[in-house]
C-alpha atoms as a PDB file:
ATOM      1  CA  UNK A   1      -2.348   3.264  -7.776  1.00  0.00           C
ATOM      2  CA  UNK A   2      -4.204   4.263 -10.421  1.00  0.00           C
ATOM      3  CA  UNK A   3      -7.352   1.993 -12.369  1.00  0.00           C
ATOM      4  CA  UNK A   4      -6.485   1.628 -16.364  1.00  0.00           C
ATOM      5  CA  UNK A   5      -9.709   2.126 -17.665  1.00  0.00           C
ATOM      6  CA  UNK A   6     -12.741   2.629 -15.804  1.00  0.00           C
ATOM      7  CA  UNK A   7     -15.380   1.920 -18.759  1.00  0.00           C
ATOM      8  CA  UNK A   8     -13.867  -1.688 -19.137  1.00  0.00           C
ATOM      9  CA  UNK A   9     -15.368  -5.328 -17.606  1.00  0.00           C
ATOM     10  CA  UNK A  10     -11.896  -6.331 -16.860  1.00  0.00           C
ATOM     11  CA  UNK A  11      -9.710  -3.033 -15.496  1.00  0.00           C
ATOM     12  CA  UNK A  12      -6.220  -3.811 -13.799  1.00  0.00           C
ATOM     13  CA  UNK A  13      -4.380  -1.319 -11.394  1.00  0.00           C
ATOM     14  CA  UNK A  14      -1.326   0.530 -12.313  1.00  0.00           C
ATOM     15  CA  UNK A  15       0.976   0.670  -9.584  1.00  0.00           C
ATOM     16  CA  UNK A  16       3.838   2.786  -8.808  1.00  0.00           C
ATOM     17  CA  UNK A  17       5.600   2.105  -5.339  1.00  0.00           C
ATOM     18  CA  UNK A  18       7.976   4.453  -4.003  1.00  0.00           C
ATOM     19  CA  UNK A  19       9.738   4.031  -0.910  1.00  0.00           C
ATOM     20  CA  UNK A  20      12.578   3.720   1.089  1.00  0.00           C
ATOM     21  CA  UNK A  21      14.056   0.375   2.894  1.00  0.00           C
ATOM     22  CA  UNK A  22      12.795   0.596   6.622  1.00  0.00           C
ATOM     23  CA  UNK A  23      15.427   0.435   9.417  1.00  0.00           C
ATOM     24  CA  UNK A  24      15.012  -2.012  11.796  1.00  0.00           C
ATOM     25  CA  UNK A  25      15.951  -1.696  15.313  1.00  0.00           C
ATOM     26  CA  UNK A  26      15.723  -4.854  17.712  1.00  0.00           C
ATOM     27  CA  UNK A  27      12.540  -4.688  18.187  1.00  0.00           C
ATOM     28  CA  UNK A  28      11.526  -4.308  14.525  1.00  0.00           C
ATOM     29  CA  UNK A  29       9.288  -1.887  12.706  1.00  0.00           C
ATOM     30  CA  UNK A  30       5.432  -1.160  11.333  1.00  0.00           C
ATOM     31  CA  UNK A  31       5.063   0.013   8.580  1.00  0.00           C
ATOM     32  CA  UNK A  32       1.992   1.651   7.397  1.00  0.00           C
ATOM     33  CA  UNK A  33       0.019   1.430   3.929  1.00  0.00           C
ATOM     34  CA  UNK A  34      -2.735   3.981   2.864  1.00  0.00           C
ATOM     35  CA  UNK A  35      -5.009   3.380   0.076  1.00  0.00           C
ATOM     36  CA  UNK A  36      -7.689   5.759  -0.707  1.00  0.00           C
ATOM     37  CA  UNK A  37     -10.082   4.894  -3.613  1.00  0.00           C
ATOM     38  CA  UNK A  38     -11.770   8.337  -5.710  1.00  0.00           C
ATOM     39  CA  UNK A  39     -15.243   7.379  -7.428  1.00  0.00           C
ATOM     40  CA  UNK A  40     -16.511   9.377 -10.340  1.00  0.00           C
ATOM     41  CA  UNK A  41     -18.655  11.406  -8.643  1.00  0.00           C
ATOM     42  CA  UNK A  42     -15.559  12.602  -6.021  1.00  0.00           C
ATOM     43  CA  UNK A  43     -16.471  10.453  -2.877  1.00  0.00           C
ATOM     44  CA  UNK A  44     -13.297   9.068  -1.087  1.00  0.00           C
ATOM     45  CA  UNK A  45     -12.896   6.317   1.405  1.00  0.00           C
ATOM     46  CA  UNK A  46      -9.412   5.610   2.938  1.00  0.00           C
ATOM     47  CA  UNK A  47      -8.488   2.306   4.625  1.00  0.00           C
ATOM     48  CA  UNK A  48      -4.671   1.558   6.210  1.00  0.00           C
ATOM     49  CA  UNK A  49      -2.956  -1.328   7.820  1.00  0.00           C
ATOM     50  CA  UNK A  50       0.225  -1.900   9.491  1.00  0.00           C
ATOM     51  CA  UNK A  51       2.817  -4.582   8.720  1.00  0.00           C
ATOM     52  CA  UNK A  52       5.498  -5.351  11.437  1.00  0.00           C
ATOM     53  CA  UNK A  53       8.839  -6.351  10.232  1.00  0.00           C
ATOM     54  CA  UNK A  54      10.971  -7.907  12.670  1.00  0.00           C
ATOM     55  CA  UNK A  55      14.491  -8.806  12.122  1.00  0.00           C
ATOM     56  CA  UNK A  56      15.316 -12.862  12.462  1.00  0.00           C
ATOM     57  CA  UNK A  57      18.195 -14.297  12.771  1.00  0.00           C
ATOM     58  CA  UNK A  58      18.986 -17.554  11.063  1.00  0.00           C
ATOM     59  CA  UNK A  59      21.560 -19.994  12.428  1.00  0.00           C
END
């Protein structure tokens, strides 16, 4: 994810996912998500969370 202009009021992020569909087992699956955010000056912070996907059956 990238920021579109830095020196704007307004920016938007440019996203470009890339991934593969998870296989779920039973029990289901996390997935985990990353971000990490670069200032100007180099600092980085990182934050992640995980989703669990669990597989439902509808009747």
């Amino acid at each position: 994810m990238t920021l579109s202009d830095a020196t704007v009021v307004n920016p938007t992020f440019v996203v470009t996912p890339t991934f593969a569909a998870a296989v779920l087992s039973d029990g289901g699956r996390g997935l985990e998500f990353s971000l990490t955010v670069t200032d100007v000056n180099g600092g980085t912070a990182t934050d992640s969370v995980v989703v669990t996907l669990t597989n439902v059956l509808l009747a």
